[in-house]
PDB file of N, CA and C in Angstrom:
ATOM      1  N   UNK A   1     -86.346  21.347  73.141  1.00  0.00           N
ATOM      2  CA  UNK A   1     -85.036  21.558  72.583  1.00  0.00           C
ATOM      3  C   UNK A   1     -84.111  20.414  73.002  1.00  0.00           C
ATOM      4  N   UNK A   2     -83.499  20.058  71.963  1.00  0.00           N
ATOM      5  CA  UNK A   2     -82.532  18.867  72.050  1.00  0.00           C
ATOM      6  C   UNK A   2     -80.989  19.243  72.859  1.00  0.00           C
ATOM      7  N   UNK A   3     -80.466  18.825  73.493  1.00  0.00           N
ATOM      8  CA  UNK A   3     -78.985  19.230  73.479  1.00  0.00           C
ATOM      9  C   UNK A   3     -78.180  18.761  72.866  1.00  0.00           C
ATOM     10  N   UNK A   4     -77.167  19.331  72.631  1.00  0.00           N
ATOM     11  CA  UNK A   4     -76.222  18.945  71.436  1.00  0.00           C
ATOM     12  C   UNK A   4     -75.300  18.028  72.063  1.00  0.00           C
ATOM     13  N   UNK A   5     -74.440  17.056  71.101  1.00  0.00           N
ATOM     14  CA  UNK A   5     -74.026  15.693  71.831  1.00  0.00           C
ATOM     15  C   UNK A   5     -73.278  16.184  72.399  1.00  0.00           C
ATOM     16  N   UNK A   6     -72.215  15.781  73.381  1.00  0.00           N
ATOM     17  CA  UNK A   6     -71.099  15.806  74.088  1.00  0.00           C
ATOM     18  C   UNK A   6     -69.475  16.045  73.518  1.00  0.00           C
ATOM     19  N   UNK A   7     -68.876  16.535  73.668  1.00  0.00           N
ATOM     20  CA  UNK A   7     -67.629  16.633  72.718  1.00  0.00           C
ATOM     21  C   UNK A   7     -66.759  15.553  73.086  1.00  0.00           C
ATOM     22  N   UNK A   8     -66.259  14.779  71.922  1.00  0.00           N
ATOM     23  CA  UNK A   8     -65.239  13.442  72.022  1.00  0.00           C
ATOM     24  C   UNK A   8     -64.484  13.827  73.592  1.00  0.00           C
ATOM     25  N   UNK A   9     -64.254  12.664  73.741  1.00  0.00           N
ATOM     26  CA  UNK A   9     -63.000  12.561  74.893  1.00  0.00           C
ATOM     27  C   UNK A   9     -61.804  13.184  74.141  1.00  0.00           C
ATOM     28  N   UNK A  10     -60.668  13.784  74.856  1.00  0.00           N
ATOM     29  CA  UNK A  10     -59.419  14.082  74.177  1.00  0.00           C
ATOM     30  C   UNK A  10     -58.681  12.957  73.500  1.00  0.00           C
ATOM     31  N   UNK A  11     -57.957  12.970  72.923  1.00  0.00           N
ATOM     32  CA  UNK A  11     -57.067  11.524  72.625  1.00  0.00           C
ATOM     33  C   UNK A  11     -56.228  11.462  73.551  1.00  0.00           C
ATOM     34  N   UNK A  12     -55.790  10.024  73.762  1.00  0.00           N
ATOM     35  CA  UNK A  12     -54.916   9.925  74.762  1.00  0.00           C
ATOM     36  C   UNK A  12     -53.488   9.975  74.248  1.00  0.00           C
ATOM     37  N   UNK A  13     -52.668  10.785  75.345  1.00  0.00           N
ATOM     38  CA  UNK A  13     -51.148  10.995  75.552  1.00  0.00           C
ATOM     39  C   UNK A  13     -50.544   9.940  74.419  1.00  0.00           C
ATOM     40  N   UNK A  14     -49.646  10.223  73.682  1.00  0.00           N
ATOM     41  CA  UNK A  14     -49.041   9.392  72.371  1.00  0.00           C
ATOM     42  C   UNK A  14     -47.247   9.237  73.474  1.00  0.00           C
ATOM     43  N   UNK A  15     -47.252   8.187  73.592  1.00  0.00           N
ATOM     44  CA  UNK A  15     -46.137   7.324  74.170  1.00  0.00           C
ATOM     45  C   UNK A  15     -45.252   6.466  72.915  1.00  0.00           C
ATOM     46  N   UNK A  16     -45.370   6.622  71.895  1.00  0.00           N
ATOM     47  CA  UNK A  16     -45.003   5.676  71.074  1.00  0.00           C
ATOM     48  C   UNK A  16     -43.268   6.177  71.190  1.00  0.00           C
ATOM     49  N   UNK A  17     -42.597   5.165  70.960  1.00  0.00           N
ATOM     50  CA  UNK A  17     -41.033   5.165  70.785  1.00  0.00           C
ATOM     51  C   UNK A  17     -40.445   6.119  69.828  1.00  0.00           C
ATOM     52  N   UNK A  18     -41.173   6.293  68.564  1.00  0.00           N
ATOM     53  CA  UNK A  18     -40.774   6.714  67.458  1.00  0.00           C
ATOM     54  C   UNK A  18     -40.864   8.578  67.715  1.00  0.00           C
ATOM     55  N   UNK A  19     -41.759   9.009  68.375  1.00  0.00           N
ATOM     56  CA  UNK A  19     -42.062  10.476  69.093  1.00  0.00           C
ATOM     57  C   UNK A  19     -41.288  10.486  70.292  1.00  0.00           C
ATOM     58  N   UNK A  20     -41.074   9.566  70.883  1.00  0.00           N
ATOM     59  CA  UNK A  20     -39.702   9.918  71.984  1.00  0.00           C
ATOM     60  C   UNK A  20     -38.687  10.085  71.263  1.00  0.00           C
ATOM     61  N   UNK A  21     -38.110   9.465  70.549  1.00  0.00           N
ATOM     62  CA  UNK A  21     -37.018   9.483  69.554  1.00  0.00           C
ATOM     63  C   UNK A  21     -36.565  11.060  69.038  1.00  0.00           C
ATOM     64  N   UNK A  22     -37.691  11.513  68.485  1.00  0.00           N
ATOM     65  CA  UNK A  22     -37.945  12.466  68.060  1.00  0.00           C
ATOM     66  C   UNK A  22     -37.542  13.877  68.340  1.00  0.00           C
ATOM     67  N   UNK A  23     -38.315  13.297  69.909  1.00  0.00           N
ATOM     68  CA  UNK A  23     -37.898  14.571  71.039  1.00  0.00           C
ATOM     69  C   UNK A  23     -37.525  14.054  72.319  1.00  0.00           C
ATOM     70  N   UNK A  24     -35.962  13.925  72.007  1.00  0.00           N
ATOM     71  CA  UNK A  24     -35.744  13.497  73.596  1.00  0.00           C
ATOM     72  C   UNK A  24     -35.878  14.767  74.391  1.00  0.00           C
ATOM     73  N   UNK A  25     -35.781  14.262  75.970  1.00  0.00           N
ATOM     74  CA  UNK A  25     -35.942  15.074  77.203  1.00  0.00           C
ATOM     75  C   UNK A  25     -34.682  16.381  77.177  1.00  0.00           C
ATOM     76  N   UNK A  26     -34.637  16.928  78.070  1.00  0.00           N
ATOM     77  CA  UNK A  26     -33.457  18.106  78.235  1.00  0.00           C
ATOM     78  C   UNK A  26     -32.363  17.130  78.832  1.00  0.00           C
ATOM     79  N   UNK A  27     -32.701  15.798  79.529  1.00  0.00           N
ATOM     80  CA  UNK A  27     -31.867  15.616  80.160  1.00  0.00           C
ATOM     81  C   UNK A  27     -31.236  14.362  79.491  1.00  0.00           C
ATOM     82  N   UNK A  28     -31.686  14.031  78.202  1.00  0.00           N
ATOM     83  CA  UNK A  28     -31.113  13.397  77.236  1.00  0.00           C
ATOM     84  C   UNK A  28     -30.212  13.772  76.583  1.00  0.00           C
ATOM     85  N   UNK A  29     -30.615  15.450  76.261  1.00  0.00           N
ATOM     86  CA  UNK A  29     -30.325  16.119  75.319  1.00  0.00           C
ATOM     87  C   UNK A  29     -28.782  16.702  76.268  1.00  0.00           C
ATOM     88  N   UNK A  30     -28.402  16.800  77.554  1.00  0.00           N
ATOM     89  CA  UNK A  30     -27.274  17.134  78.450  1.00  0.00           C
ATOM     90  C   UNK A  30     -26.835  16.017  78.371  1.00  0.00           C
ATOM     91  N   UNK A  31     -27.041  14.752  77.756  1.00  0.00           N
ATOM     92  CA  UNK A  31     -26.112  13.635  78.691  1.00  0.00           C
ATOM     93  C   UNK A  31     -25.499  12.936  77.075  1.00  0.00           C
ATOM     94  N   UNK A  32     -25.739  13.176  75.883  1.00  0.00           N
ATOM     95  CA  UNK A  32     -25.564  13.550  74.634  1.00  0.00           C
ATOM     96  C   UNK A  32     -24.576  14.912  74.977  1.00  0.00           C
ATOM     97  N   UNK A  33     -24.784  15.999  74.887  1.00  0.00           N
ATOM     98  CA  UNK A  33     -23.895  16.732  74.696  1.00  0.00           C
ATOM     99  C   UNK A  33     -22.873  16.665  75.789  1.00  0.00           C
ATOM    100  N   UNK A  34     -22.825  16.129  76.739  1.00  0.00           N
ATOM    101  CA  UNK A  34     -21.571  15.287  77.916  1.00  0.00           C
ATOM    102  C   UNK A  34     -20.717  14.604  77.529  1.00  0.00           C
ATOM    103  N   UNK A  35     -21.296  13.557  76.614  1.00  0.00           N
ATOM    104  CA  UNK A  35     -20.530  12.427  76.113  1.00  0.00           C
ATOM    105  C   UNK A  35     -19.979  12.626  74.474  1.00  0.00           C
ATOM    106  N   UNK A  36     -20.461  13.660  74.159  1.00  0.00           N
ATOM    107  CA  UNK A  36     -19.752  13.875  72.894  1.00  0.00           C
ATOM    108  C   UNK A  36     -18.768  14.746  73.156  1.00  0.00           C
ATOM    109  N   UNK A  37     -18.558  15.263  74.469  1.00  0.00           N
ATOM    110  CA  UNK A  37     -17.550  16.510  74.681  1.00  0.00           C
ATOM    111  C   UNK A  37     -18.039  18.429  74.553  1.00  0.00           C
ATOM    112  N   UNK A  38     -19.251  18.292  73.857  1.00  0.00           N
ATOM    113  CA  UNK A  38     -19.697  18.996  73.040  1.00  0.00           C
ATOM    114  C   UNK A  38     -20.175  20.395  74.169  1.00  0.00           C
ATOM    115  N   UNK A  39     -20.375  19.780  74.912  1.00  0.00           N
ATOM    116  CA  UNK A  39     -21.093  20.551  76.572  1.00  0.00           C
ATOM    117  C   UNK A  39     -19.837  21.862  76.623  1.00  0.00           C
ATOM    118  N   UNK A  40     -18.842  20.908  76.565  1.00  0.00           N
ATOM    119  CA  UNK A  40     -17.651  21.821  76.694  1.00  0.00           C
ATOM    120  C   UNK A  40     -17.100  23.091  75.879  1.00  0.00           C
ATOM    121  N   UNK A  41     -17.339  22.474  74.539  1.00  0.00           N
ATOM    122  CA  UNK A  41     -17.219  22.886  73.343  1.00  0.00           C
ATOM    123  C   UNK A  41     -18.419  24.586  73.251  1.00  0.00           C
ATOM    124  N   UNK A  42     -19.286  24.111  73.742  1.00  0.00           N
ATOM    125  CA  UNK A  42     -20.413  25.276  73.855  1.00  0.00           C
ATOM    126  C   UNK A  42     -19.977  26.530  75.212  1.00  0.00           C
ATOM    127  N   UNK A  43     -19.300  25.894  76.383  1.00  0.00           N
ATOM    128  CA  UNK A  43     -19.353  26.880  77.223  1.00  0.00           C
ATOM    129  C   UNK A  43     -17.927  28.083  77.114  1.00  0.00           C
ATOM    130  N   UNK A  44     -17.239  26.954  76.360  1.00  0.00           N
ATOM    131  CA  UNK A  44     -16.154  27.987  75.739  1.00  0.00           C
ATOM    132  C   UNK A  44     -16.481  28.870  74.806  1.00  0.00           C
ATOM    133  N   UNK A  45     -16.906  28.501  73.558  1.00  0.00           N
ATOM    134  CA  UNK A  45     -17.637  29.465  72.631  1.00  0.00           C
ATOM    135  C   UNK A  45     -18.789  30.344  73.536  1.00  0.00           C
ATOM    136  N   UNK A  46     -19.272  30.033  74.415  1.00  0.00           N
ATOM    137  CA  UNK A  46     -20.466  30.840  75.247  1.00  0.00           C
ATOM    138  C   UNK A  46     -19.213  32.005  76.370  1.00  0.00           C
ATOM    139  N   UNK A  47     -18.089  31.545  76.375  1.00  0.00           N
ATOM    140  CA  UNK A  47     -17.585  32.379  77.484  1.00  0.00           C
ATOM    141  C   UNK A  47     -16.688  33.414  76.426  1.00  0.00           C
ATOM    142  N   UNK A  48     -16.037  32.514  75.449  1.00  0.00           N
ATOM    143  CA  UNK A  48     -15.720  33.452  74.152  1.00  0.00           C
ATOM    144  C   UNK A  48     -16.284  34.676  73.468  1.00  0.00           C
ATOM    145  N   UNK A  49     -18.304  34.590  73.117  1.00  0.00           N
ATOM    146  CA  UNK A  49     -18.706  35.442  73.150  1.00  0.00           C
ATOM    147  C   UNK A  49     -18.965  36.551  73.979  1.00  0.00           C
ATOM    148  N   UNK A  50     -19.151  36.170  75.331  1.00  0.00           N
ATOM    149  CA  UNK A  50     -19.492  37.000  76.097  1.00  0.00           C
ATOM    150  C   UNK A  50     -18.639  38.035  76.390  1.00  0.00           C
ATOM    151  N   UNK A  51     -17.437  37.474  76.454  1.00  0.00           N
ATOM    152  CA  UNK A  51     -16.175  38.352  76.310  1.00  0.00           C
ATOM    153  C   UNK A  51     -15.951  39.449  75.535  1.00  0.00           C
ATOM    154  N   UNK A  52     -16.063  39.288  74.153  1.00  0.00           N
ATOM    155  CA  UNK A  52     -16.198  39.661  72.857  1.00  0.00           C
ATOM    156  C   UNK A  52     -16.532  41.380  72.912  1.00  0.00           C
ATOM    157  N   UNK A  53     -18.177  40.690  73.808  1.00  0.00           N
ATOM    158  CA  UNK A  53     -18.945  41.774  73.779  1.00  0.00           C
ATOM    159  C   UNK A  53     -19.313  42.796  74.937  1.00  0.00           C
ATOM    160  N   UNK A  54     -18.211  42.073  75.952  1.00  0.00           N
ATOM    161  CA  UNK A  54     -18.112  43.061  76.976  1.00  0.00           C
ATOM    162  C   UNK A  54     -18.503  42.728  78.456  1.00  0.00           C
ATOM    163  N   UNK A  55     -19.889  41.802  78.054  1.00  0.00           N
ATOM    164  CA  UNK A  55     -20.400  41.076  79.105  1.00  0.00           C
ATOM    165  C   UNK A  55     -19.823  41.042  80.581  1.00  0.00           C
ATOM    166  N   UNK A  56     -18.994  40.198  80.413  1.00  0.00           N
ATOM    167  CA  UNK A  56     -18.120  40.076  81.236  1.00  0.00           C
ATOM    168  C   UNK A  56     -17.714  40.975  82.015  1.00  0.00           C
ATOM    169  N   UNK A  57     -16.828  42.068  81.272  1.00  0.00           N
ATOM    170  CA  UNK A  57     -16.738  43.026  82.007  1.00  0.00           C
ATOM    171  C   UNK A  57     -17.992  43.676  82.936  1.00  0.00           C
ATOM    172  N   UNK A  58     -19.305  44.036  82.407  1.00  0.00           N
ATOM    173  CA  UNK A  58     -20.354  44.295  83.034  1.00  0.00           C
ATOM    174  C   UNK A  58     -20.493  43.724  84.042  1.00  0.00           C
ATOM    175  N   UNK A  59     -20.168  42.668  84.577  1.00  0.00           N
ATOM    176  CA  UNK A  59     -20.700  41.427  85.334  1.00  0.00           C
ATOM    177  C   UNK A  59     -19.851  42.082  86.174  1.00  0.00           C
ATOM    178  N   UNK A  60     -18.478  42.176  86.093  1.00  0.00           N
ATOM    179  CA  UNK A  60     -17.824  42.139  87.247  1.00  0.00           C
ATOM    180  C   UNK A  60     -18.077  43.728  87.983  1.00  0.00           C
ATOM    181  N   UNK A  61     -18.374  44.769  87.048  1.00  0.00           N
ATOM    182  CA  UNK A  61     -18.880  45.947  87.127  1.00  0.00           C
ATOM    183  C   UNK A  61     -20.058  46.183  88.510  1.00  0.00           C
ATOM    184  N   UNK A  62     -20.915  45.043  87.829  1.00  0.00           N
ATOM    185  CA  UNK A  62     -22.097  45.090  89.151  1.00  0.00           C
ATOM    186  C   UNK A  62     -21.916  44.590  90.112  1.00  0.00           C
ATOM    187  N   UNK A  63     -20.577  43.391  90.643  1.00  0.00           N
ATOM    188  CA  UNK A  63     -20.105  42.770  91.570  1.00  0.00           C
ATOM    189  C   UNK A  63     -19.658  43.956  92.228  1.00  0.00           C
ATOM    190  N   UNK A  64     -18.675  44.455  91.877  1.00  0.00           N
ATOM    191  CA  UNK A  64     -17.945  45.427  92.444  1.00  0.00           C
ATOM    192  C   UNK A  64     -18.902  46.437  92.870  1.00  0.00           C
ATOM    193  N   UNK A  65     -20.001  46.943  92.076  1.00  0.00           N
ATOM    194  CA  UNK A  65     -20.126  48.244  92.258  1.00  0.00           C
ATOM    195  C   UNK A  65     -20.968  47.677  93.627  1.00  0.00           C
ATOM    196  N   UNK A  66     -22.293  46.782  93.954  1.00  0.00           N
ATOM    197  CA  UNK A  66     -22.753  46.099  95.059  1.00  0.00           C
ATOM    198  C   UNK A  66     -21.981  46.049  96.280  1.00  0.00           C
ATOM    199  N   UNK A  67     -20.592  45.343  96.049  1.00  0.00           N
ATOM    200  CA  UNK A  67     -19.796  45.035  96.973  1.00  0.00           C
ATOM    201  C   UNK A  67     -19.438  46.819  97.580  1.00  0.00           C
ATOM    202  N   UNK A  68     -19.043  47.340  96.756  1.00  0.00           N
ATOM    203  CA  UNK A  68     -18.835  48.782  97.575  1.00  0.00           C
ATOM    204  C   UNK A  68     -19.767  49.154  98.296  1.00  0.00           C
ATOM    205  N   UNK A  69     -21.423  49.196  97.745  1.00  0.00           N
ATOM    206  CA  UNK A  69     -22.167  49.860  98.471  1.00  0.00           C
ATOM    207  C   UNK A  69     -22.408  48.886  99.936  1.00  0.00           C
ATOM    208  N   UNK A  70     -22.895  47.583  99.878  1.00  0.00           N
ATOM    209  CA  UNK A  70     -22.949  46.864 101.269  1.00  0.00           C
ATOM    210  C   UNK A  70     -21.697  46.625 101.643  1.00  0.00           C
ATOM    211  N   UNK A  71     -20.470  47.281 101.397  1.00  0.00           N
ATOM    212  CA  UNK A  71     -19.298  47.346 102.267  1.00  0.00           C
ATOM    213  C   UNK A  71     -18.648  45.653 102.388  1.00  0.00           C
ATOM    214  N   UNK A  72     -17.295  45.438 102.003  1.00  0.00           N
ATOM    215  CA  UNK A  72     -16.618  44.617 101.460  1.00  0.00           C
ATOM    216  C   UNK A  72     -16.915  43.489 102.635  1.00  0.00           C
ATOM    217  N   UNK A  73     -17.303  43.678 103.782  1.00  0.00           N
ATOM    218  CA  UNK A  73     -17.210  42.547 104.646  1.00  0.00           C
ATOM    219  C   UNK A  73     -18.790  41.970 105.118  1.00  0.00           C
ATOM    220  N   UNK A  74     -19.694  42.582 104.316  1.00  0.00           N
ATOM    221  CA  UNK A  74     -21.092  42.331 104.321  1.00  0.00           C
ATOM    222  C   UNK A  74     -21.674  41.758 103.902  1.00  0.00           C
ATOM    223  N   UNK A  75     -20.785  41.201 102.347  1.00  0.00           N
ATOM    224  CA  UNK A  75     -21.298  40.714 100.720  1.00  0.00           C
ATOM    225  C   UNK A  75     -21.009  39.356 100.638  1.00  0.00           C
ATOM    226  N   UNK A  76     -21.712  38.141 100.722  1.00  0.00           N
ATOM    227  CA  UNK A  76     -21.071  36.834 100.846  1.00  0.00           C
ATOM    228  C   UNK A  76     -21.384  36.433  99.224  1.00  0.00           C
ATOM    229  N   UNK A  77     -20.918  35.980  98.786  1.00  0.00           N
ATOM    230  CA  UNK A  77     -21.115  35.178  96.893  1.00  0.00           C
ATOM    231  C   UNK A  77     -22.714  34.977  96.831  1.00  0.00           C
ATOM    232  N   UNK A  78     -23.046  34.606  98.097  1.00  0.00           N
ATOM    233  CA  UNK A  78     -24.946  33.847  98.003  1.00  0.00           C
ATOM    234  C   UNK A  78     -25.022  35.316  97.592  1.00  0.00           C
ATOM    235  N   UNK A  79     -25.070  36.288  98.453  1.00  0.00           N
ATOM    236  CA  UNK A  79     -25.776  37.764  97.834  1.00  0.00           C
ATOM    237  C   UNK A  79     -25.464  37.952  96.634  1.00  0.00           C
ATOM    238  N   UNK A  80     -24.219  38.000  96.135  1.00  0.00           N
ATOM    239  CA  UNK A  80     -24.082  38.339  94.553  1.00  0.00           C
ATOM    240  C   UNK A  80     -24.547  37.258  93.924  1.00  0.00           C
ATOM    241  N   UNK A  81     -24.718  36.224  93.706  1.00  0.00           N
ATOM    242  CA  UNK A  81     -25.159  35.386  93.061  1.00  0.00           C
ATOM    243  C   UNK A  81     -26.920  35.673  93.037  1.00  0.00           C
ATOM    244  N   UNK A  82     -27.317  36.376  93.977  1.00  0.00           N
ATOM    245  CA  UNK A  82     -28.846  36.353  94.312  1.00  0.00           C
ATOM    246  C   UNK A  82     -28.920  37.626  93.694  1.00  0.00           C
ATOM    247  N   UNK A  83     -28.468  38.711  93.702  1.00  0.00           N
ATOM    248  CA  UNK A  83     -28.544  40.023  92.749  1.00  0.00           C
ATOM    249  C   UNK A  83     -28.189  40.119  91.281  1.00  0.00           C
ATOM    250  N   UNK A  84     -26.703  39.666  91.259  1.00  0.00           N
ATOM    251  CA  UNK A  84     -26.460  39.694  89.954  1.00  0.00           C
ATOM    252  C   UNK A  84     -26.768  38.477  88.864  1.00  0.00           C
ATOM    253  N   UNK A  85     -27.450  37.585  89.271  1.00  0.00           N
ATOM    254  CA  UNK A  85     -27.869  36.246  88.432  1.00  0.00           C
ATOM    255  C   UNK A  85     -28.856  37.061  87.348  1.00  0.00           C
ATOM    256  N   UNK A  86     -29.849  37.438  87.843  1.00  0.00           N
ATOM    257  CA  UNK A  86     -31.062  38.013  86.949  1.00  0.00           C
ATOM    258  C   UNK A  86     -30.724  39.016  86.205  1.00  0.00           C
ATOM    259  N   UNK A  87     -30.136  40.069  86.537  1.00  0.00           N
ATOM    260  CA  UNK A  87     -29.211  40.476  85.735  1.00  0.00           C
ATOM    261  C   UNK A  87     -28.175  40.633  84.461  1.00  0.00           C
ATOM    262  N   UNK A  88     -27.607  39.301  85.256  1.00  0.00           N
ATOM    263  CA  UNK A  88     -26.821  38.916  84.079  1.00  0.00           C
ATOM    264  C   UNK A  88     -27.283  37.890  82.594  1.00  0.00           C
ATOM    265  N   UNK A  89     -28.275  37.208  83.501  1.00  0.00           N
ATOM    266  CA  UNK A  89     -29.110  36.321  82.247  1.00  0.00           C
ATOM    267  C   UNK A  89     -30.085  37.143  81.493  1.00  0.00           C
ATOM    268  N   UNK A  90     -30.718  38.586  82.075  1.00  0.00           N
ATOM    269  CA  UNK A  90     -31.354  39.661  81.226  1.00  0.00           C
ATOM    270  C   UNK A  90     -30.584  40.024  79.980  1.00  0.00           C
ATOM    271  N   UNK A  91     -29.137  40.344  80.288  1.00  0.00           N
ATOM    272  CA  UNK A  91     -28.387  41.046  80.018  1.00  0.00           C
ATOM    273  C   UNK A  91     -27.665  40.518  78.549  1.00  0.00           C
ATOM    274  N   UNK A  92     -27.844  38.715  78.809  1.00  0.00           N
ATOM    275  CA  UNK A  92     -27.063  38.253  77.398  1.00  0.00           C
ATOM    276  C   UNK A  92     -27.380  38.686  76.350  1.00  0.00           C
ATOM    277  N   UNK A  93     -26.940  38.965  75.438  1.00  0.00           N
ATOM    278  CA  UNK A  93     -26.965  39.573  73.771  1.00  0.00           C
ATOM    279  C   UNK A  93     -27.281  38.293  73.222  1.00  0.00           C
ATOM    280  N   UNK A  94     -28.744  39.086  72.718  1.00  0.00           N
ATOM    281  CA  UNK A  94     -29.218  37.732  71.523  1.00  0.00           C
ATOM    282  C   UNK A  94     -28.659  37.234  70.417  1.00  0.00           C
ATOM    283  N   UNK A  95     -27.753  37.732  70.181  1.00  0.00           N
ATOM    284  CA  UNK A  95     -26.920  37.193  68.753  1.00  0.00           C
ATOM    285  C   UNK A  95     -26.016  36.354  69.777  1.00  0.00           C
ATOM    286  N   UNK A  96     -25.821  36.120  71.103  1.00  0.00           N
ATOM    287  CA  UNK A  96     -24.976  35.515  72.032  1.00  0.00           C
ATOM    288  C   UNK A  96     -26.086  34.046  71.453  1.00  0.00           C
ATOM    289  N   UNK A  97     -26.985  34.253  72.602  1.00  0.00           N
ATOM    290  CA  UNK A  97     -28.138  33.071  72.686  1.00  0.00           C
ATOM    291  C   UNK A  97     -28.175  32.360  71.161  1.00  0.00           C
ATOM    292  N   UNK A  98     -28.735  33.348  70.042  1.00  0.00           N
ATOM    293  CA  UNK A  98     -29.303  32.773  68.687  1.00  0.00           C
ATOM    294  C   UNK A  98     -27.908  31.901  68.474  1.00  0.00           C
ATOM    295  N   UNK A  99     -26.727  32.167  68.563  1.00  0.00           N
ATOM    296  CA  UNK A  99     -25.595  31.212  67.988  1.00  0.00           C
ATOM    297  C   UNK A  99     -25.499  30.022  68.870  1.00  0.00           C
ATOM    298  N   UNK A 100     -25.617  30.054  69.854  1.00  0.00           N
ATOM    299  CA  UNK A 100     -25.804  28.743  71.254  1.00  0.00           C
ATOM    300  C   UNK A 100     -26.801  27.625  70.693  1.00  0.00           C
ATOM    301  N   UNK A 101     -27.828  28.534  70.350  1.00  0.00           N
ATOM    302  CA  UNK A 101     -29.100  27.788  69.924  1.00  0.00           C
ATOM    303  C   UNK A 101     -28.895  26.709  68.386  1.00  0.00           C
ATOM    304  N   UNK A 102     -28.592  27.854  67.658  1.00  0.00           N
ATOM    305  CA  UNK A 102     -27.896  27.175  66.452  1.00  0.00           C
ATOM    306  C   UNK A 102     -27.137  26.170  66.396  1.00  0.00           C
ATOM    307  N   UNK A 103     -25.768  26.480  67.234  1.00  0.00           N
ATOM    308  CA  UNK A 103     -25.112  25.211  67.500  1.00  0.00           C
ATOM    309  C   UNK A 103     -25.680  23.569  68.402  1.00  0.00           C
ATOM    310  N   UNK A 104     -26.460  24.267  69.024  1.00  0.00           N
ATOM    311  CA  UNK A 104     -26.780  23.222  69.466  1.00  0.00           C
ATOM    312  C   UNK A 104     -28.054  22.074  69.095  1.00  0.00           C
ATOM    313  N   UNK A 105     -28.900  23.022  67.942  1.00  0.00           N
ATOM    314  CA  UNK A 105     -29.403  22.359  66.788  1.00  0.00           C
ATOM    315  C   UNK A 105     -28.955  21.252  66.012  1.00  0.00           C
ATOM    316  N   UNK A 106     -27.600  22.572  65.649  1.00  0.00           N
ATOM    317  CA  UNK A 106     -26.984  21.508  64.717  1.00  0.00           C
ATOM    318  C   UNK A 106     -26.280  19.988  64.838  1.00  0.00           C
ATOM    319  N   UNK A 107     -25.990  20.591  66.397  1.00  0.00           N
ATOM    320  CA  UNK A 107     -25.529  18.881  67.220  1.00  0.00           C
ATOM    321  C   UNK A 107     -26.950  18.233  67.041  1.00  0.00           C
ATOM    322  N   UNK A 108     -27.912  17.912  67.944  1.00  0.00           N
ATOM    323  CA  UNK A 108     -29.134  17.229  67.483  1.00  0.00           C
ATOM    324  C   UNK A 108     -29.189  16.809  66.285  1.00  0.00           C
ATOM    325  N   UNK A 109     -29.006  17.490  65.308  1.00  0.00           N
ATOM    326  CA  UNK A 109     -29.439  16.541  63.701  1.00  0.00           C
ATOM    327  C   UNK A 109     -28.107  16.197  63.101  1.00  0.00           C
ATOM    328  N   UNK A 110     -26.861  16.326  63.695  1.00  0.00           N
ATOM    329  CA  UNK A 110     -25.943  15.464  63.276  1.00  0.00           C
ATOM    330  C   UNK A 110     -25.605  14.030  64.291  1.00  0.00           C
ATOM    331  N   UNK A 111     -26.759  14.298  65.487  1.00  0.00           N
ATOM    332  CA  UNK A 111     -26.891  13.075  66.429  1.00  0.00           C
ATOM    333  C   UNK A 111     -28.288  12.268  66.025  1.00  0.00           C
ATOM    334  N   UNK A 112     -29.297  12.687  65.617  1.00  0.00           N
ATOM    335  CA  UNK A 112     -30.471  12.235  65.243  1.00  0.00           C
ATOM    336  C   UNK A 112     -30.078  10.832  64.763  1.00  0.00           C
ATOM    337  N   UNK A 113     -30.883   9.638  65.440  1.00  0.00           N
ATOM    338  CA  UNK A 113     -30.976   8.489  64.858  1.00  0.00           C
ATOM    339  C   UNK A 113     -31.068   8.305  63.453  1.00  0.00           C
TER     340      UNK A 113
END
């Protein structure tokens, strides 16, 4: 019995300019929305919605309600920040996210080379 040939090598990693272009990094994509102002433009509309829908209020809901139970002089920001972070990023409303996302699409292809 024969064995069957070997399977090709993979192709190698595509570096070409024109696919970077394409898809810049996250940290392209922050330093673009920095310099267009646009960064800004999003966290207001992002703090706008959240508002909207109550969020906010919730947030401060679980601060408080934490802070009561480990007693007001126990609770340093690291703890709430370490409890209520996961929480609160569970918590965003996807019609919050899907419009973030959108907008920030739409920046990309009105920045696209």
């Amino acid at each position: 019995m024969s064995r069957p040939p070997p399977p090709p090598p993979p192709p190698p990693p595509t570096t070409n300019k024109d696919q970077q272009r394409q898809n810049p990094s996250l940290q392209e994509i922050n330093i673009k929305l920095i310099q267009s102002g646009e960064k800004e433009r999003l966290k207001e509309l992002l703090r706008e919605r959240l508002l909207e829908c109550g969020w906010i209020d919730e947030m401060k809901a679980l601060c408080r309600a934490f802070t009561r139970k480990k007693g007001r002089n126990n609770v340093t920001v690291d703890d709430l920040v370490h409890v209520i972070s996961p929480k609160g990023r569970a918590s965003i409303p996807d019609s919050v996210k899907a419009k973030l996302l959108q907008r920030i699409r739409a920046f990309l292809a009105s920045t696209a080379d």
